[in-house]
N, C-alpha and C. Protein backbone atom coordinates (compact mmCIF):
# COMPACT_ATOMS: atom_id res chain seq x y z
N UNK A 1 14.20 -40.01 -17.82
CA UNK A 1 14.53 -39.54 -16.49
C UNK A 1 13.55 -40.18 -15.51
N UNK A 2 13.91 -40.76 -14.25
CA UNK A 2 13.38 -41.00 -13.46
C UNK A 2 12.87 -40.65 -12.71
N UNK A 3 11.78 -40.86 -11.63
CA UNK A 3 11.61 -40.16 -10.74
C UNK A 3 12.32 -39.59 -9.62
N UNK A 4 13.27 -40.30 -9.26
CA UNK A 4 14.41 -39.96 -8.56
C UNK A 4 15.17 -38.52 -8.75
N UNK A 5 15.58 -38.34 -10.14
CA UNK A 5 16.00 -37.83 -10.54
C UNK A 5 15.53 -36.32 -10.56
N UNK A 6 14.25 -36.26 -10.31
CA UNK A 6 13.46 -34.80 -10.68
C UNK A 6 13.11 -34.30 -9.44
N UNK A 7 12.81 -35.19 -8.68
CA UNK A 7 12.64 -34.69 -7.47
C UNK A 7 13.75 -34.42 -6.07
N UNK A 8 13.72 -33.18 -5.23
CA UNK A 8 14.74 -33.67 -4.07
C UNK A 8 14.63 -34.07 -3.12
N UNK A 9 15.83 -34.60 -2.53
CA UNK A 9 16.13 -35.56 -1.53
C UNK A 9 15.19 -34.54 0.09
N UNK A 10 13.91 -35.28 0.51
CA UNK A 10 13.43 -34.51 1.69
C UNK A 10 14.62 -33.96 2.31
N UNK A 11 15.94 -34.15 2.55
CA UNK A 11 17.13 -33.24 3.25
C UNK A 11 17.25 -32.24 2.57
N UNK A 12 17.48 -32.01 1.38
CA UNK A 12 17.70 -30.78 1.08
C UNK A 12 16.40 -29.87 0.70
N UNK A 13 15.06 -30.38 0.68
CA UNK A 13 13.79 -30.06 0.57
C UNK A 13 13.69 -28.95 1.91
N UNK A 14 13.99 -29.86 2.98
CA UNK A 14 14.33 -29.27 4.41
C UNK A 14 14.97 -27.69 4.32
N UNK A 15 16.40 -28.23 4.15
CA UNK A 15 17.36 -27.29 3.75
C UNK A 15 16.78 -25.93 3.45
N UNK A 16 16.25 -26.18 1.74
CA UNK A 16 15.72 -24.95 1.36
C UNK A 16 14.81 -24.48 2.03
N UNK A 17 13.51 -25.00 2.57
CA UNK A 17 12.57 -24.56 3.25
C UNK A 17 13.28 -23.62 4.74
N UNK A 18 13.77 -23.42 5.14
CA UNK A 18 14.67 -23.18 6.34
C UNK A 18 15.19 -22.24 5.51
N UNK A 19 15.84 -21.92 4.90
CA UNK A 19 16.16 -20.94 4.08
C UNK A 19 15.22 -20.15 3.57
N UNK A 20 14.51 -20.34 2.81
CA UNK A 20 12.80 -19.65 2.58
C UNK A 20 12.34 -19.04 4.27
N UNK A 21 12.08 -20.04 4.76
CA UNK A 21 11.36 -19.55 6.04
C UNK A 21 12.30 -18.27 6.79
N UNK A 22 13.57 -18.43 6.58
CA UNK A 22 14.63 -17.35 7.38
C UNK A 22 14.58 -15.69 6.45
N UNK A 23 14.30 -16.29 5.14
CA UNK A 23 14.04 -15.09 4.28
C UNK A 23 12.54 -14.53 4.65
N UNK A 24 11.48 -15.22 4.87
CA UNK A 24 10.12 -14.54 4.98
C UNK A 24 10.25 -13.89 6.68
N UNK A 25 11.46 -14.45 7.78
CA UNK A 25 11.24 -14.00 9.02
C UNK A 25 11.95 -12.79 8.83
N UNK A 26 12.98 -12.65 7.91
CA UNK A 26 14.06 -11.19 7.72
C UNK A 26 12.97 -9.84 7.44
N UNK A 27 11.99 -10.47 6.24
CA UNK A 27 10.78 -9.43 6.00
C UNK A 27 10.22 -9.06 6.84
N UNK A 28 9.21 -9.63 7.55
CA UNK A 28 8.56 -9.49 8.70
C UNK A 28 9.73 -9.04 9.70
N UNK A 29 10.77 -8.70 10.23
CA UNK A 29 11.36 -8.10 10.71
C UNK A 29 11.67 -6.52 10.49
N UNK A 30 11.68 -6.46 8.85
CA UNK A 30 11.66 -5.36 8.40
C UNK A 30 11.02 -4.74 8.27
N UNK A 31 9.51 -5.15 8.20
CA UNK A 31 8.29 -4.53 7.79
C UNK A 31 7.67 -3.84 9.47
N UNK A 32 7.92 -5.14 10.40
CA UNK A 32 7.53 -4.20 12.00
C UNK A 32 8.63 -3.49 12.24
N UNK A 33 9.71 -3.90 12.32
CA UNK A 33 10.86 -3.01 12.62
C UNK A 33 10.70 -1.43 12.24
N UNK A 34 10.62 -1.85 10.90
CA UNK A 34 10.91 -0.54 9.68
C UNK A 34 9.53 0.95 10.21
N UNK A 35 8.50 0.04 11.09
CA UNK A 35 6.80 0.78 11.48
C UNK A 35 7.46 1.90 12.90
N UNK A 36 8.61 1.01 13.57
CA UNK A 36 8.95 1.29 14.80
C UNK A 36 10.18 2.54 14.60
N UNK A 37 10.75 2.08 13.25
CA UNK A 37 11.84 3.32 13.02
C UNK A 37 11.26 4.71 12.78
N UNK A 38 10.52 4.42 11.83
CA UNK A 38 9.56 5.43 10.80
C UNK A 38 8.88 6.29 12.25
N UNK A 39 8.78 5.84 13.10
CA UNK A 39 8.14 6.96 14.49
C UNK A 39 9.37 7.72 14.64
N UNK A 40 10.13 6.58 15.38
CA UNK A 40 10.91 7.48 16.48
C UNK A 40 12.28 8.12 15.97
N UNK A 41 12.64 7.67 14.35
CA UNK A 41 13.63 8.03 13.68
C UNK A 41 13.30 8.60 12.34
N UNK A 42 12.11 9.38 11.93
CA UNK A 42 11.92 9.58 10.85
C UNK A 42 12.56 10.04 9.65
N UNK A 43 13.98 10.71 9.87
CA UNK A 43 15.23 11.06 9.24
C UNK A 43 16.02 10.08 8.41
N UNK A 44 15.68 8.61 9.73
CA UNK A 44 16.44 7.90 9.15
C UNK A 44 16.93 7.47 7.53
N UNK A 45 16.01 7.56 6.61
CA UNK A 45 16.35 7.71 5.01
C UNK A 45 16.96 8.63 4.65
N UNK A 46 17.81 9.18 5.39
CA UNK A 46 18.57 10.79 4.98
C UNK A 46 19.79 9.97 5.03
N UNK A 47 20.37 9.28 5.61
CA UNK A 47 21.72 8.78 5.69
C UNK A 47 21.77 6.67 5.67
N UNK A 48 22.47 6.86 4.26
CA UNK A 48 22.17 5.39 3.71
C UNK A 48 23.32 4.52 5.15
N UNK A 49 23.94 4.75 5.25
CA UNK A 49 24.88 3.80 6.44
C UNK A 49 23.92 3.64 7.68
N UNK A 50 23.12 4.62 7.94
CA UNK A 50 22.61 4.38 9.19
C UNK A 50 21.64 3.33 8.77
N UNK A 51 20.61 3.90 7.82
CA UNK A 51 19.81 2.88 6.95
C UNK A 51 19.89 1.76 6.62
N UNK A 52 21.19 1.06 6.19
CA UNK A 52 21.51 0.18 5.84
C UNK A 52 21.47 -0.80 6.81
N UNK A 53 22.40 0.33 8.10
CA UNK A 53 22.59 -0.64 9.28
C UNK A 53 21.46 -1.17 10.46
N UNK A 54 20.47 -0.50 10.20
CA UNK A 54 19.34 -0.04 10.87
C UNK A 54 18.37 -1.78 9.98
N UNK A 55 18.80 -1.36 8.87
CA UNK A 55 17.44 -2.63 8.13
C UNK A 55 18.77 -3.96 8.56
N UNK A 56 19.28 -4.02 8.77
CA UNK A 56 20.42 -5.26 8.89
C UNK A 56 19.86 -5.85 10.37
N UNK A 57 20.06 -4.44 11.22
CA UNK A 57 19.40 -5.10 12.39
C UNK A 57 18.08 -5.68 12.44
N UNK A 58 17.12 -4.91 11.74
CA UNK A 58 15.90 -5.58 11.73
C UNK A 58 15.68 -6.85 11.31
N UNK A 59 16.20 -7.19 10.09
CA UNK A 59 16.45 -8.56 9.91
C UNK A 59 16.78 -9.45 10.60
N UNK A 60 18.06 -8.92 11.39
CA UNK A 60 18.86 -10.40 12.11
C UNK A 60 17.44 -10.20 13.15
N UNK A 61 16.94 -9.54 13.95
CA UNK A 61 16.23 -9.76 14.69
C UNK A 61 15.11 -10.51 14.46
N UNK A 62 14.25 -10.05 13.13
CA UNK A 62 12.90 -11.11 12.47
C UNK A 62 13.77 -12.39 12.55
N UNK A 63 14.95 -12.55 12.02
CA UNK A 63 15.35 -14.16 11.75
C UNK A 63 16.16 -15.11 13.03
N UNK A 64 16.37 -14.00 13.97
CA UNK A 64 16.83 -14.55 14.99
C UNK A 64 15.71 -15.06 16.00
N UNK A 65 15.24 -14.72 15.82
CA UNK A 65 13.94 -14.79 16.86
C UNK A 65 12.87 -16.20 16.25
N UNK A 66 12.56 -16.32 14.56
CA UNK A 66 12.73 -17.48 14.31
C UNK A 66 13.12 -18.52 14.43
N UNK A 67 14.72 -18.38 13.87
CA UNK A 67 15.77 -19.57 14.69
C UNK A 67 16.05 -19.98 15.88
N UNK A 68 15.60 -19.30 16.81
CA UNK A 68 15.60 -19.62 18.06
C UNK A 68 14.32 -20.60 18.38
N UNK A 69 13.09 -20.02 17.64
CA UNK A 69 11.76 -20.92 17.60
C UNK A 69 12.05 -22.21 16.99
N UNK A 70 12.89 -22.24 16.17
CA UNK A 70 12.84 -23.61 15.28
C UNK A 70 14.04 -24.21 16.37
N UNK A 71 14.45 -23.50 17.30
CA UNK A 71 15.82 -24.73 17.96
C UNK A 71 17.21 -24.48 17.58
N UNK A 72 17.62 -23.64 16.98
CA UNK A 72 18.86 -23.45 16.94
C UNK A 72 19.55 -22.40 18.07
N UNK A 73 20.72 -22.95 18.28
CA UNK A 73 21.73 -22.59 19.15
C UNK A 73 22.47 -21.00 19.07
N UNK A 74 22.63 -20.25 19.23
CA UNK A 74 23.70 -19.29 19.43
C UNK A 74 24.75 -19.13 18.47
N UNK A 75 25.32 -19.85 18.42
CA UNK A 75 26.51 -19.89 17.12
C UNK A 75 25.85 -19.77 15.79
N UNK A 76 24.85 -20.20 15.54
CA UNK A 76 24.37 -20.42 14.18
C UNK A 76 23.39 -19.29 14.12
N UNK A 77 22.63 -18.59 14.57
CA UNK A 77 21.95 -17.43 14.72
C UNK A 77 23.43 -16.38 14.62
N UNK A 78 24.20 -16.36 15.90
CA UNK A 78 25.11 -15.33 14.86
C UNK A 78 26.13 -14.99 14.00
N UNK A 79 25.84 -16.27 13.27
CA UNK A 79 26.82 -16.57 12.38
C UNK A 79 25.57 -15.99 10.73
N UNK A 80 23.95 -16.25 11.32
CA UNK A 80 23.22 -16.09 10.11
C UNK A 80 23.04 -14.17 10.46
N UNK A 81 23.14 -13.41 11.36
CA UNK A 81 23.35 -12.72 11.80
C UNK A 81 24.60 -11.89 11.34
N UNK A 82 25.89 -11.96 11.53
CA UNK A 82 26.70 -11.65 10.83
C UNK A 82 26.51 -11.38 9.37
N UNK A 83 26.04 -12.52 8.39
CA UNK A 83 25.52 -12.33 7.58
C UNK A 83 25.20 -11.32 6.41
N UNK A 84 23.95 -11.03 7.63
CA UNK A 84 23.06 -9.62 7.48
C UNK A 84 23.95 -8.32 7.04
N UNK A 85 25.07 -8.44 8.05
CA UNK A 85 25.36 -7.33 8.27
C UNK A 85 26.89 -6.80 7.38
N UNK A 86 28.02 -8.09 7.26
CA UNK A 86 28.55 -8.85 5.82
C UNK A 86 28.57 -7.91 4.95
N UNK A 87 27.20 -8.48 4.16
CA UNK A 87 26.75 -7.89 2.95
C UNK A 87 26.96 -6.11 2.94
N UNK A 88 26.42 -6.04 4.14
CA UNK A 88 26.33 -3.98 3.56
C UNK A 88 27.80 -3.88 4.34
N UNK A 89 28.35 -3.82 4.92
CA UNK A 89 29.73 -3.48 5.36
C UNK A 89 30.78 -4.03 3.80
N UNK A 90 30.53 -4.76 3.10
CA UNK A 90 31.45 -5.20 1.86
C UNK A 90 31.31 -3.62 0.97
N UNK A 91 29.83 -3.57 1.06
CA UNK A 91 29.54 -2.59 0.00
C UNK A 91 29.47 -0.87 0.21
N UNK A 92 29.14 -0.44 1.78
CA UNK A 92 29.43 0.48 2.07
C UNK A 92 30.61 1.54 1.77
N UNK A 93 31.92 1.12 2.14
CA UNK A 93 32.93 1.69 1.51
C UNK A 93 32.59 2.38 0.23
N UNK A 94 32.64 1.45 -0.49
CA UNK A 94 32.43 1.73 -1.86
C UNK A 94 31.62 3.46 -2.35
N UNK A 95 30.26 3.34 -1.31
CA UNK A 95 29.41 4.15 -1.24
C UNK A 95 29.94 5.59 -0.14
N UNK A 96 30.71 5.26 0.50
CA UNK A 96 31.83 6.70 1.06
C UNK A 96 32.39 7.34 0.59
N UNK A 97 33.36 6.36 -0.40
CA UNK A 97 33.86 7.26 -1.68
C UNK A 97 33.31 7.79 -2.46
N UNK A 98 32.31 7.76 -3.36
CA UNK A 98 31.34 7.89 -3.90
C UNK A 98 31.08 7.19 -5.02
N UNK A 99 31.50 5.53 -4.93
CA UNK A 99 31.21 4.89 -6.23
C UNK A 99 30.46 4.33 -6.04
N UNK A 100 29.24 4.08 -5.20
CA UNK A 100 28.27 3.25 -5.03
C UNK A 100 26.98 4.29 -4.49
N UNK A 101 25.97 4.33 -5.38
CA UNK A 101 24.57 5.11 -5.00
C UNK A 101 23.80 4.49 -3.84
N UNK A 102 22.71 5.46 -3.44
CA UNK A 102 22.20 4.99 -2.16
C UNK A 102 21.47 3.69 -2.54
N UNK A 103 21.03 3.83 -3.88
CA UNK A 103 20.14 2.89 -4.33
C UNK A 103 20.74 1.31 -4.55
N UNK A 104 21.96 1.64 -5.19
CA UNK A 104 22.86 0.79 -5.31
C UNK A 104 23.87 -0.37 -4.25
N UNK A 105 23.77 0.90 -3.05
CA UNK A 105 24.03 -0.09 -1.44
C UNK A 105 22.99 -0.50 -1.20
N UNK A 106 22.05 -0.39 -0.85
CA UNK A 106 20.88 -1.20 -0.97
C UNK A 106 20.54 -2.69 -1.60
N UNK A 107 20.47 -1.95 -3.10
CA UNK A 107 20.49 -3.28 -4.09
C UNK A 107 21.80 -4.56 -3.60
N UNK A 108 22.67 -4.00 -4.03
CA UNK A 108 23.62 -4.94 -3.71
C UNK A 108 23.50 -5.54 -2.51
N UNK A 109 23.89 -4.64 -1.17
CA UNK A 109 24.00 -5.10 -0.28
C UNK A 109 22.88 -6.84 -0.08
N UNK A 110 21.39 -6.20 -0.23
CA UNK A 110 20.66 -7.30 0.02
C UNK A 110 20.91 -8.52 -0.99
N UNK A 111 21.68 -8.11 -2.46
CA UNK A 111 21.68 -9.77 -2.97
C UNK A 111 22.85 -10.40 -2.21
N UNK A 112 23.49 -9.67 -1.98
CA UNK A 112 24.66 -10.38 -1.28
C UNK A 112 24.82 -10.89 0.20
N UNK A 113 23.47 -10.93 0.50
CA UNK A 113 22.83 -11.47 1.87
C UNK A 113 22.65 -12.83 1.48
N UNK A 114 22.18 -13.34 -0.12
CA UNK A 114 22.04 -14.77 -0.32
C UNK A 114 22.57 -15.72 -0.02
N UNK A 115 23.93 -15.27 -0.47
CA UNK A 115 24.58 -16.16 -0.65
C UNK A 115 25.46 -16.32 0.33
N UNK A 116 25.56 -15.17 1.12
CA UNK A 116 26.48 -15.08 2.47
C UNK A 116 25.58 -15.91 3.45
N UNK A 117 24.12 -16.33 3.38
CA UNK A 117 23.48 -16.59 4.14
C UNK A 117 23.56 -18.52 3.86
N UNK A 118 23.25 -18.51 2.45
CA UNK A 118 23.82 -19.89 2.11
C UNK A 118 25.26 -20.48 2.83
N UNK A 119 26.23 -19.67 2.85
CA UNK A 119 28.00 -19.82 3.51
C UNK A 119 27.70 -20.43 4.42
N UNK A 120 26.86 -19.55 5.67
CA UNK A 120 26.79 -19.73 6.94
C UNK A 120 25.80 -21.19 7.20
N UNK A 121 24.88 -21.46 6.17
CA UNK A 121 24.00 -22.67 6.22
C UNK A 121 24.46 -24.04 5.75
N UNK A 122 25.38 -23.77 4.94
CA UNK A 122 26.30 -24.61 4.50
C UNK A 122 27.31 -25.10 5.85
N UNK A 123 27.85 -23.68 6.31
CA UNK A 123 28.77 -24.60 7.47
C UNK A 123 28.33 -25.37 8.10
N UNK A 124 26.95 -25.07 8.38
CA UNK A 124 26.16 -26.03 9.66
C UNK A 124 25.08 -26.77 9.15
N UNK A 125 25.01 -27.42 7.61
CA UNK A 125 24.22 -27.84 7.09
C UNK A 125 23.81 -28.70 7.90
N UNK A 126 24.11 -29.86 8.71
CA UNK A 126 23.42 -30.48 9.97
C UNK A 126 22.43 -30.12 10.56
N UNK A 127 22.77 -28.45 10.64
CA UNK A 127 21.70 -28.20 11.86
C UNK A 127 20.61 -27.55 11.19
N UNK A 128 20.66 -27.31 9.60
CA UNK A 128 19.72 -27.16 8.75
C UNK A 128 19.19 -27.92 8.14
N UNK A 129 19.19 -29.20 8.86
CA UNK A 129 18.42 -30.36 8.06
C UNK A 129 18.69 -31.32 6.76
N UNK A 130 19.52 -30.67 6.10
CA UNK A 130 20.47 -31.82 5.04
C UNK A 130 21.67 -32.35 5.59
């Protein structure tokens, strides 16, 4: 195997990094966000929909506020935005009826931020650097 071969192309090096970086701004969204709920909404862990929807916002906000720093446009913020929010609206239902635990909208919801987040990076892979 070559060297070529093992290593990736700086575009998609890019790519992922931008992806990484949008995941560490979602945290840091959640983590101040989550300081600002915990005051003025302390209930909020009593009801997983509000919860859910509540950490969705915090996210798009840590990562919007990023993407805007790195130069991206409107469409692509709320399209990574949408996203966020995607994921727990797929899985919510589920959790009304009662086949999905609080723990379980949660879980899910956030893996399914991955790859919904990949969708949206993919459409505009241009403007993500590969």
């Amino acid at each position: 195997m070559n060297h070529d071969e093992t290593t990736l192309r700086p575009s998609v090096r890019r790519f992922v990094l931008h992806g990484v970086e949008m995941v560490i701004a979602m945290v840091v969204g959640m983590a101040v966000l989550g300081l600002v709920w915990a005051w003025a909404w302390p209930e909020l862990g009593e009801d997983t929909t509000a919860q859910a929807l509540v950490m969705a916002t915090d996210m798009s906000i840590g990562m919007a506020v990023w993407m805007r720093i790195r130069g991206h446009g409107l469409p692509a913020i709320a399209e990574m935005c949408a996203a966020m929010y995607l994921s727990f609206l797929v899985v919510l239902p589920f959790h009304w009826i009662g086949a999905l635990s609080d723990m379980a909208v949660m879980t899910i919801g956030h893996v399914l931020m991955l790859p919904a987040m990949l969708i949206a990076m993919l459409r505009r892979r241009h403007e993500y650097g590969w």
